[in-house]
C-alpha atoms as a PDB file:
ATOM      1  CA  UNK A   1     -65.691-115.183 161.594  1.00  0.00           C
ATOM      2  CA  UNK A   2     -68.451-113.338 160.110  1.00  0.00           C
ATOM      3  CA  UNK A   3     -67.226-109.924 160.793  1.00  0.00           C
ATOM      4  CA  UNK A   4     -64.205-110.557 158.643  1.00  0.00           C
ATOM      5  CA  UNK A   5     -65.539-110.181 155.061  1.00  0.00           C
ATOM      6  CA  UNK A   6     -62.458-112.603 153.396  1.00  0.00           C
ATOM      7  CA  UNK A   7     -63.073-115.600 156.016  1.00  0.00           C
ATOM      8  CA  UNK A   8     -67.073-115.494 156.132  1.00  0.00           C
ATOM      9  CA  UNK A   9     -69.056-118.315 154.938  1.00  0.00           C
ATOM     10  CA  UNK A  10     -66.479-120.416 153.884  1.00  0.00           C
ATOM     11  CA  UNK A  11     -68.649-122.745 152.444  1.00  0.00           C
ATOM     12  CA  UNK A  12     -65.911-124.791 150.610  1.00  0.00           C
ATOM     13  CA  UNK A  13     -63.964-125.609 153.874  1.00  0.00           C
ATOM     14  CA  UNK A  14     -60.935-124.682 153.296  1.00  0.00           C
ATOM     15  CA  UNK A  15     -58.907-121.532 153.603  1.00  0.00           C
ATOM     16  CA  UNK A  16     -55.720-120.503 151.274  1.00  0.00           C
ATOM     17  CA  UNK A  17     -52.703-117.799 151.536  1.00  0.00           C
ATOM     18  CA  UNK A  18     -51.162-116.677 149.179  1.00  0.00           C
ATOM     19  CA  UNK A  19     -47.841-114.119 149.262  1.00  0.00           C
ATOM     20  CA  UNK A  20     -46.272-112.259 146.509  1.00  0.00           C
ATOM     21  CA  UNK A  21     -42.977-110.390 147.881  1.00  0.00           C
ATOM     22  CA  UNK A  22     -40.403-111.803 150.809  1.00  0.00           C
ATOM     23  CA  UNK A  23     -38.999-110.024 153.084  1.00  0.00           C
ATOM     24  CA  UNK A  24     -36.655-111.557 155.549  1.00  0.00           C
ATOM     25  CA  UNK A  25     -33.305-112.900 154.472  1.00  0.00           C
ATOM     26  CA  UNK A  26     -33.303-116.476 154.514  1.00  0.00           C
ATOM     27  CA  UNK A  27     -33.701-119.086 152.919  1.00  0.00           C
ATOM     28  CA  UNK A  28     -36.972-119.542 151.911  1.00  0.00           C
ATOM     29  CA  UNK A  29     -37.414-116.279 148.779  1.00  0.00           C
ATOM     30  CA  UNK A  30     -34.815-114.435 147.170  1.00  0.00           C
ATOM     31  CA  UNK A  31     -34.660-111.931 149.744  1.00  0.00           C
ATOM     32  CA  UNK A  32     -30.708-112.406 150.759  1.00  0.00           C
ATOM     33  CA  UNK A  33     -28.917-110.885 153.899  1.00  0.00           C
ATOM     34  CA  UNK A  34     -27.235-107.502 152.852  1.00  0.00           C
ATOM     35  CA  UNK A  35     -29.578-107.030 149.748  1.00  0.00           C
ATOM     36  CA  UNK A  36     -32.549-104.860 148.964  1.00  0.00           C
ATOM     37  CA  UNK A  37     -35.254-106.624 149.401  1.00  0.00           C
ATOM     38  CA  UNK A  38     -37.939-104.538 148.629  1.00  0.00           C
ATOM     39  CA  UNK A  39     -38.760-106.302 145.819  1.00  0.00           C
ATOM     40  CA  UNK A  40     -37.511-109.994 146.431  1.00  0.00           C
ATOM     41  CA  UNK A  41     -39.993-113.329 145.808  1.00  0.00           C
ATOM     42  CA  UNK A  42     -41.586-115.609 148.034  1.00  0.00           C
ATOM     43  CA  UNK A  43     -40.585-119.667 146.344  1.00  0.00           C
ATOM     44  CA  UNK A  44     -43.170-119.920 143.678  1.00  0.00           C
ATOM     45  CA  UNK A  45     -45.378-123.022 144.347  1.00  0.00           C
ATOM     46  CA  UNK A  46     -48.664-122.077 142.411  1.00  0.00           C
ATOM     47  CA  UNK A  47     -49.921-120.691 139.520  1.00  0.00           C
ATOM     48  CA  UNK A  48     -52.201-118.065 139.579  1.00  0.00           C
ATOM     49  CA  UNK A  49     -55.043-118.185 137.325  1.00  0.00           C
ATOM     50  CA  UNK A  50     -56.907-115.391 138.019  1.00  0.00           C
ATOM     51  CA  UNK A  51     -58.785-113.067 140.883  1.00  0.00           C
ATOM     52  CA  UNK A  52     -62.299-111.952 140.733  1.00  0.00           C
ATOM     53  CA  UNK A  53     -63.005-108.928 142.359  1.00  0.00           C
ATOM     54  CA  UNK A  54     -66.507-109.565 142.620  1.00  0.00           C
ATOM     55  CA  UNK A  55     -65.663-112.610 145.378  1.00  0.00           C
ATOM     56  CA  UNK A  56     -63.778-110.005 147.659  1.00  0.00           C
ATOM     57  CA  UNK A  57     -65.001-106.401 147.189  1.00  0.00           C
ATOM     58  CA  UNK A  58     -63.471-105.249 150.312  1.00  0.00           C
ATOM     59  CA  UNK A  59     -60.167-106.656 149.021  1.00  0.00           C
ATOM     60  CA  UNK A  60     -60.289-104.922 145.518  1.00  0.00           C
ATOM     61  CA  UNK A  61     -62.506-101.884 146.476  1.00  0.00           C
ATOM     62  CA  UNK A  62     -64.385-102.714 143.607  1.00  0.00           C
ATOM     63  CA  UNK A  63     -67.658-104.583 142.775  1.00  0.00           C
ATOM     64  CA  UNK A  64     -66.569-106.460 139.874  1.00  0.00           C
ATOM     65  CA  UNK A  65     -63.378-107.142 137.406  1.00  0.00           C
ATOM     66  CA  UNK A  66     -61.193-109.650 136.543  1.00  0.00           C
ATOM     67  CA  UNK A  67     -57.667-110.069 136.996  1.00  0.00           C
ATOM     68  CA  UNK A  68     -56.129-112.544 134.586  1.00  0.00           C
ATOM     69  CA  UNK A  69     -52.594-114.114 134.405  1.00  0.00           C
ATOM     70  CA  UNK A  70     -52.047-116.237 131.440  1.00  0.00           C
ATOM     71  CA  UNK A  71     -48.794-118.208 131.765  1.00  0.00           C
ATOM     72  CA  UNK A  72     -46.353-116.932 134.180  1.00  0.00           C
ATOM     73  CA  UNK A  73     -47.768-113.012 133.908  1.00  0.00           C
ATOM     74  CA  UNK A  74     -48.236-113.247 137.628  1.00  0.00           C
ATOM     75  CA  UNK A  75     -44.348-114.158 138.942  1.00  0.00           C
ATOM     76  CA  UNK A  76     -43.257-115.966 141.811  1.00  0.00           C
ATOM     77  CA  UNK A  77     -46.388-116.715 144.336  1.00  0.00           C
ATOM     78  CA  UNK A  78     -46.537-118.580 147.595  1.00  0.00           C
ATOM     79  CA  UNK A  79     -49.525-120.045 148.618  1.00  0.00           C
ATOM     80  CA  UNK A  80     -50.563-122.304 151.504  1.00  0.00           C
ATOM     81  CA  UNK A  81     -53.689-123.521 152.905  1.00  0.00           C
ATOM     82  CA  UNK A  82     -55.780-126.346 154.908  1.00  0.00           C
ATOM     83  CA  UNK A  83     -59.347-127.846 155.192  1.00  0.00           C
ATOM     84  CA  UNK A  84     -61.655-128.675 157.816  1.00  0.00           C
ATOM     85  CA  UNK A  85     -63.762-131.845 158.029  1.00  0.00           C
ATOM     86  CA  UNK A  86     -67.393-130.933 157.939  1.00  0.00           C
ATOM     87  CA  UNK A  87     -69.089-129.551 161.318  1.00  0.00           C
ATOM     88  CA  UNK A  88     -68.805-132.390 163.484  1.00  0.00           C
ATOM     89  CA  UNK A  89     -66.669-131.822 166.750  1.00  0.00           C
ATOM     90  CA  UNK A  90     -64.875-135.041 167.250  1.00  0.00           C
ATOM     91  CA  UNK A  91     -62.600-134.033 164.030  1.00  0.00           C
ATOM     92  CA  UNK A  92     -59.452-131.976 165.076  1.00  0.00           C
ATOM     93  CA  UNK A  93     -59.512-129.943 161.643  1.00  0.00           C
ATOM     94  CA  UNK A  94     -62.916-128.526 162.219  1.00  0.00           C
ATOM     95  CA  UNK A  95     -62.431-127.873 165.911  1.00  0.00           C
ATOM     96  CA  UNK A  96     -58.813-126.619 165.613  1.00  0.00           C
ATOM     97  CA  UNK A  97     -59.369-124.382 161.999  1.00  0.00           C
ATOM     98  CA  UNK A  98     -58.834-120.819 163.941  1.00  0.00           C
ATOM     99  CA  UNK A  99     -55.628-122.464 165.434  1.00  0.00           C
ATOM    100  CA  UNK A 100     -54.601-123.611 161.929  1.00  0.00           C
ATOM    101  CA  UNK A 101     -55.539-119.930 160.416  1.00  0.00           C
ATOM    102  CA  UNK A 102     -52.924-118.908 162.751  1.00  0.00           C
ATOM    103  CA  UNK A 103     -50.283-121.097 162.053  1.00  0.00           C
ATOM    104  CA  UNK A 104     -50.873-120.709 158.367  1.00  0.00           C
ATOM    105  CA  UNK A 105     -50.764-117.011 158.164  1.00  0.00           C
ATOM    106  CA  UNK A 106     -48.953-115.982 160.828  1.00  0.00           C
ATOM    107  CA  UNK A 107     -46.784-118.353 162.114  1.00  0.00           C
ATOM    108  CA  UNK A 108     -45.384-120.479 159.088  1.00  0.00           C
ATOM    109  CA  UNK A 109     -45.568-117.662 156.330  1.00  0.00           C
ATOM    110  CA  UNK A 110     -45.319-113.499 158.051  1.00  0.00           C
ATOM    111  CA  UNK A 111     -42.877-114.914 161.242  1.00  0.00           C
ATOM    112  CA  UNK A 112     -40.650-117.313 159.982  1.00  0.00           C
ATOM    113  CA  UNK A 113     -40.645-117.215 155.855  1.00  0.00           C
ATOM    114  CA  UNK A 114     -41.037-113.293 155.931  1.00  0.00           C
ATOM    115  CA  UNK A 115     -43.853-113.332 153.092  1.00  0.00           C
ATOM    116  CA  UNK A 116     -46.262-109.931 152.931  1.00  0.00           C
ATOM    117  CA  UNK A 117     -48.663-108.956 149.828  1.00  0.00           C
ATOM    118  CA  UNK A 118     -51.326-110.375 148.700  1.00  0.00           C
ATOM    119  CA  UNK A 119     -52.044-110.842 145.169  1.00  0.00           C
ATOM    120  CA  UNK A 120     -53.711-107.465 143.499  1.00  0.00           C
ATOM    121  CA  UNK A 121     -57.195-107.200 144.425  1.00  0.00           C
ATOM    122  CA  UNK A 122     -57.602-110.311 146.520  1.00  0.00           C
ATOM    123  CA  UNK A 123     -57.247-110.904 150.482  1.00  0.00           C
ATOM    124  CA  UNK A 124     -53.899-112.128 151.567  1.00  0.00           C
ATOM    125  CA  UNK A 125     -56.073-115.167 153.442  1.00  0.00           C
ATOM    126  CA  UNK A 126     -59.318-116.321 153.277  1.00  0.00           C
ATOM    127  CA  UNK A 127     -61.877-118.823 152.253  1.00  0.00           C
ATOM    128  CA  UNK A 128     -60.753-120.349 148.806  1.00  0.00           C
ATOM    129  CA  UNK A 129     -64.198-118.752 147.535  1.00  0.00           C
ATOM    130  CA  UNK A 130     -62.965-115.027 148.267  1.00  0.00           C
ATOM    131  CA  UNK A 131     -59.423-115.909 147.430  1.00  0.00           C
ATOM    132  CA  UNK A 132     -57.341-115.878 143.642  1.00  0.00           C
ATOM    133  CA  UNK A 133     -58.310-119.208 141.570  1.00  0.00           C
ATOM    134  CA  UNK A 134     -55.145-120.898 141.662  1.00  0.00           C
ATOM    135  CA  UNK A 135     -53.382-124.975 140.408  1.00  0.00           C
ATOM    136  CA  UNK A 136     -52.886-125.900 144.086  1.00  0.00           C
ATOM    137  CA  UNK A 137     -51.309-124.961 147.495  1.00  0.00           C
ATOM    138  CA  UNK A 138     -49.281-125.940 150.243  1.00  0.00           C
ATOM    139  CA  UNK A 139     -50.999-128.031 153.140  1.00  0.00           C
ATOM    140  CA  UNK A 140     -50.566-128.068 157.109  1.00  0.00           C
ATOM    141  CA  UNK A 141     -52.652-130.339 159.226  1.00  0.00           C
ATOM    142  CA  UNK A 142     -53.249-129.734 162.844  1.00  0.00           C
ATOM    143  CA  UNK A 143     -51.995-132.262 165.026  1.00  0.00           C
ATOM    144  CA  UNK A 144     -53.467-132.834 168.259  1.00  0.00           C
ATOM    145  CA  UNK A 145     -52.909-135.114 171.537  1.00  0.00           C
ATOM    146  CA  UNK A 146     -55.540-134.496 173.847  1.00  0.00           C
ATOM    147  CA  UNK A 147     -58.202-136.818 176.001  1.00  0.00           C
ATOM    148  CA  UNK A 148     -61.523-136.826 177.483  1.00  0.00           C
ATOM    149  CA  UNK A 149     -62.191-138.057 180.805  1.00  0.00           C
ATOM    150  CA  UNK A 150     -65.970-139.052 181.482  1.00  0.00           C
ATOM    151  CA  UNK A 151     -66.917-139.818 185.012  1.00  0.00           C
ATOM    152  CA  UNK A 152     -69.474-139.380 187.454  1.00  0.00           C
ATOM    153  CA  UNK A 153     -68.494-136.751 190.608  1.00  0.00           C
ATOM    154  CA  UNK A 154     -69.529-138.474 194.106  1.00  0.00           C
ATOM    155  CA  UNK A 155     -72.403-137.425 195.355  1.00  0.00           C
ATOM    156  CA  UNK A 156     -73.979-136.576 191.911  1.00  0.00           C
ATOM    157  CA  UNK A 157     -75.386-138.473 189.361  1.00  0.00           C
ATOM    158  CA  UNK A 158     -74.918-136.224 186.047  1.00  0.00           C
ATOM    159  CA  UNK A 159     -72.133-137.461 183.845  1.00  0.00           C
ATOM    160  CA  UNK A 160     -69.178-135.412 183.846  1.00  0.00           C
ATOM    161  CA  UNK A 161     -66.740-134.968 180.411  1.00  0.00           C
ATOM    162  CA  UNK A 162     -62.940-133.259 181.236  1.00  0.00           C
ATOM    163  CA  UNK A 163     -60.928-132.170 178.194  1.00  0.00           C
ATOM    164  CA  UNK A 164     -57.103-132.445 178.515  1.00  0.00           C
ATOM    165  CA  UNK A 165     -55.109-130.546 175.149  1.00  0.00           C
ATOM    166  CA  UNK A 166     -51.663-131.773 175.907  1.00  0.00           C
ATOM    167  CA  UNK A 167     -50.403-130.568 172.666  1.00  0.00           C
ATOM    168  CA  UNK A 168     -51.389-129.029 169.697  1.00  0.00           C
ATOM    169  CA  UNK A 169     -48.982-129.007 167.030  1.00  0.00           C
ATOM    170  CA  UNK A 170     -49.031-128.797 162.939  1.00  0.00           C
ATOM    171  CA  UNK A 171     -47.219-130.606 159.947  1.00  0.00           C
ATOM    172  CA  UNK A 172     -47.437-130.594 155.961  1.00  0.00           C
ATOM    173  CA  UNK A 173     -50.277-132.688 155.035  1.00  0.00           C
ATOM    174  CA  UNK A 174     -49.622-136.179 154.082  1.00  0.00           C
ATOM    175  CA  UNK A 175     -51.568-136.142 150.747  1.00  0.00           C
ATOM    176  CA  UNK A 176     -49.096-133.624 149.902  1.00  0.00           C
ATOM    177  CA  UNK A 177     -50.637-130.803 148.137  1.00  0.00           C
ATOM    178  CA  UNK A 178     -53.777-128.924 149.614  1.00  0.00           C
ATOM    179  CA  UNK A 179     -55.964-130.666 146.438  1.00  0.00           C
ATOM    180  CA  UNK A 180     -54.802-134.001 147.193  1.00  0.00           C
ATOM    181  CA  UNK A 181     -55.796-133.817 151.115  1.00  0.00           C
ATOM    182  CA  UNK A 182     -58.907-132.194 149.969  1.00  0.00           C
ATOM    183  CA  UNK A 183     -59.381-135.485 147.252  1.00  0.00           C
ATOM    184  CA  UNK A 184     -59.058-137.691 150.380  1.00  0.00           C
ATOM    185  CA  UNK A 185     -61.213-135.544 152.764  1.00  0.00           C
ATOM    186  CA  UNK A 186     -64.225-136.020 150.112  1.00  0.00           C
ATOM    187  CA  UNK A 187     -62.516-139.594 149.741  1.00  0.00           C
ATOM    188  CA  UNK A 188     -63.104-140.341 153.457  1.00  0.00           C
ATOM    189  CA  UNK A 189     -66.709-138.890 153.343  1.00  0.00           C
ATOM    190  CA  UNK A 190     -65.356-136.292 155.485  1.00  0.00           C
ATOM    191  CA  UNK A 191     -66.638-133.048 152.789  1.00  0.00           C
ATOM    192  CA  UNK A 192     -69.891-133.099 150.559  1.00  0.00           C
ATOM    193  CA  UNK A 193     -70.607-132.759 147.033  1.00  0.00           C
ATOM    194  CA  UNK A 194     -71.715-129.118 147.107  1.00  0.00           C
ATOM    195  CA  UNK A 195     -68.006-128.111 149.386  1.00  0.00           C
ATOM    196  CA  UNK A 196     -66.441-130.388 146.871  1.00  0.00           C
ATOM    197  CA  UNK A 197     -67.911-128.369 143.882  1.00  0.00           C
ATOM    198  CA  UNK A 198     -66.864-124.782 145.376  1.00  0.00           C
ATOM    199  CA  UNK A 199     -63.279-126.321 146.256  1.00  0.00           C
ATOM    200  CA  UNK A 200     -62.878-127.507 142.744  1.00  0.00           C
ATOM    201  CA  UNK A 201     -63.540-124.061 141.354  1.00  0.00           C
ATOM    202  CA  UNK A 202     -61.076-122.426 143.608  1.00  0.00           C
ATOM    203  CA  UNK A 203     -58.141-124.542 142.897  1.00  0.00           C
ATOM    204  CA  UNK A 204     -57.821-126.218 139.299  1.00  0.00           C
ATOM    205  CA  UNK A 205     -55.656-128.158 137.874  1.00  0.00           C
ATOM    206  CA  UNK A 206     -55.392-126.454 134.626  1.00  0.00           C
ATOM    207  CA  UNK A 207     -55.207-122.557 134.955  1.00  0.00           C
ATOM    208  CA  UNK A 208     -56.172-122.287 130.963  1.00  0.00           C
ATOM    209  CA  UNK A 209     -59.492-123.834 130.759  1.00  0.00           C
ATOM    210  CA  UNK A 210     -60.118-121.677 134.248  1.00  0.00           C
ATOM    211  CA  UNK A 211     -59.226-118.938 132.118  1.00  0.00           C
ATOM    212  CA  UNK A 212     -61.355-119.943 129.087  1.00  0.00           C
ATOM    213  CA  UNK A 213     -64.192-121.172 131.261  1.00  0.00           C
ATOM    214  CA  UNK A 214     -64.172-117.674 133.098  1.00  0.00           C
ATOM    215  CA  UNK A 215     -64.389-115.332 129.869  1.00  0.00           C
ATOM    216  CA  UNK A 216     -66.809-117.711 128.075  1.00  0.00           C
ATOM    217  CA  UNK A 217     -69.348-116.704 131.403  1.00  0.00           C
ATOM    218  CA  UNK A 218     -68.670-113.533 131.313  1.00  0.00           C
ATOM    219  CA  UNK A 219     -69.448-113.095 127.590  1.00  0.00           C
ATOM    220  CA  UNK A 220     -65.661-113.433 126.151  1.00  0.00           C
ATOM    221  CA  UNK A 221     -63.943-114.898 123.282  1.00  0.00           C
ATOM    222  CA  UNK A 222     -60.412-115.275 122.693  1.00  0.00           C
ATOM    223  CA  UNK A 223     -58.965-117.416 120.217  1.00  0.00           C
ATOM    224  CA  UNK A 224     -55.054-116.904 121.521  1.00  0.00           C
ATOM    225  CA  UNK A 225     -53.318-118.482 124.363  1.00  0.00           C
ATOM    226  CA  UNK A 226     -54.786-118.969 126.792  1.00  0.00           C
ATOM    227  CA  UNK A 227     -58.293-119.902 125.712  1.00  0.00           C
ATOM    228  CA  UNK A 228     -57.254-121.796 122.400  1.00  0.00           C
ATOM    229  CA  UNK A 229     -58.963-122.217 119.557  1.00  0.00           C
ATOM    230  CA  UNK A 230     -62.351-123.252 120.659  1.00  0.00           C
ATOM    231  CA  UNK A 231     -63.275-120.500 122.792  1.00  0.00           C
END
């Protein structure tokens, strides 16, 4: 929706989540029954490369900055996400994206795995453009049995379409991670090149030539760890 600053214009198609504390004692963070858990970890399934504040001002109350996390600076993060087909209606992921938002941040990660926080100056969700650069993600998938009907009504002679959602449920992608569904969206022919390019520079594979690729546009050198020695 436009109105929301973190989930407009998501040109890449594809949202992310990503969680930095837990808070319900279970089994899925180191928040345990009986302990304090005011400062327990979500599982750690991503690295975080870095957030700029420029992509979410409203975020970071602030119109510009970085936030970088060689290594393992930033601790144990969480982050899950999903991707839409582009605009065409007959695709479940594009027509079903709000109900996947929900799932995704609401459902699967505040309800049942207890994860809050979002990682320092970035949204807790949005469009992988406004959201931390990070190596990858979780993945859920709407699934969807439903039917349309087309008839013609007696007595008329305008053709008639009924739409039946019997169920709409959700499950882990089955590329795996959230770049590997993405891979086969573009795969399919299901995302252009210019989505394609935005996704690609939201979730890397290597968080240290991010780093170095981020600093060399901004006009910085480093010649340590991260960067290397080419930088």
């Amino acid at each position: 929706p436009e109105y929301v600053d973190s989930l407009a214009n998501c040109n890449a198609n594809a949202v992310t989540c990503c969680y930095v504390a837990d808070r319900q004692p279970d089994d899925h963070g180191t928040c345990t029954s009986g302990s304090d858990c005011s400062n327990a970890d979500p599982v750690d399934n991503t690295d975080v490369c870095y957030v700029d504040n420029s992509n979410s001002k409203f975020a970071s109350h602030t119109k510009g900055g970085y936030s970088i996390y060689p290594g393992d600076s930033e601790g144990d993060v969480y982050c899950e996400g999903f991707a839409w087909s582009k605009g065409s209606l007959g695709e479940p992921s594009y027509r079903y994206r709000a109900n996947t938002l929900y799932q995704v941040a609401l459902m699967d990660n505040l309800y049942t795995r207890g994860y809050v926080r979002e990682v320092p100056g970035a949204p807790m969700c949005g469009c992988v453009e406004h959201m931390p650069v990070i190596s990858d993600a979780a993945c859920t998938e709407p699934v969807v049995d439903e039917a349309f009907t087309f008839f013609v009504a007696a007595g008329s002679t305008d053709l008639e379409v009924e739409h039946v959602i019997n169920s709409i449920g959700f499950q882990p992608c089955a590329e795996g991670g959230l770049k590997a569904h993405y891979d086969e969206l573009y795969a399919d022919g299901k995302v252009n090149d210019n989505p394609k390019a935005r996704f690609d520079a939201a979730i890397v594979e290597d968080c240290d030539s991010a780093i170095a690729s981020a600093l060399r546009a901004n006009g910085y050198s480093c010649t340590t760890s991260p960067c290397g020695s080419d930088v």
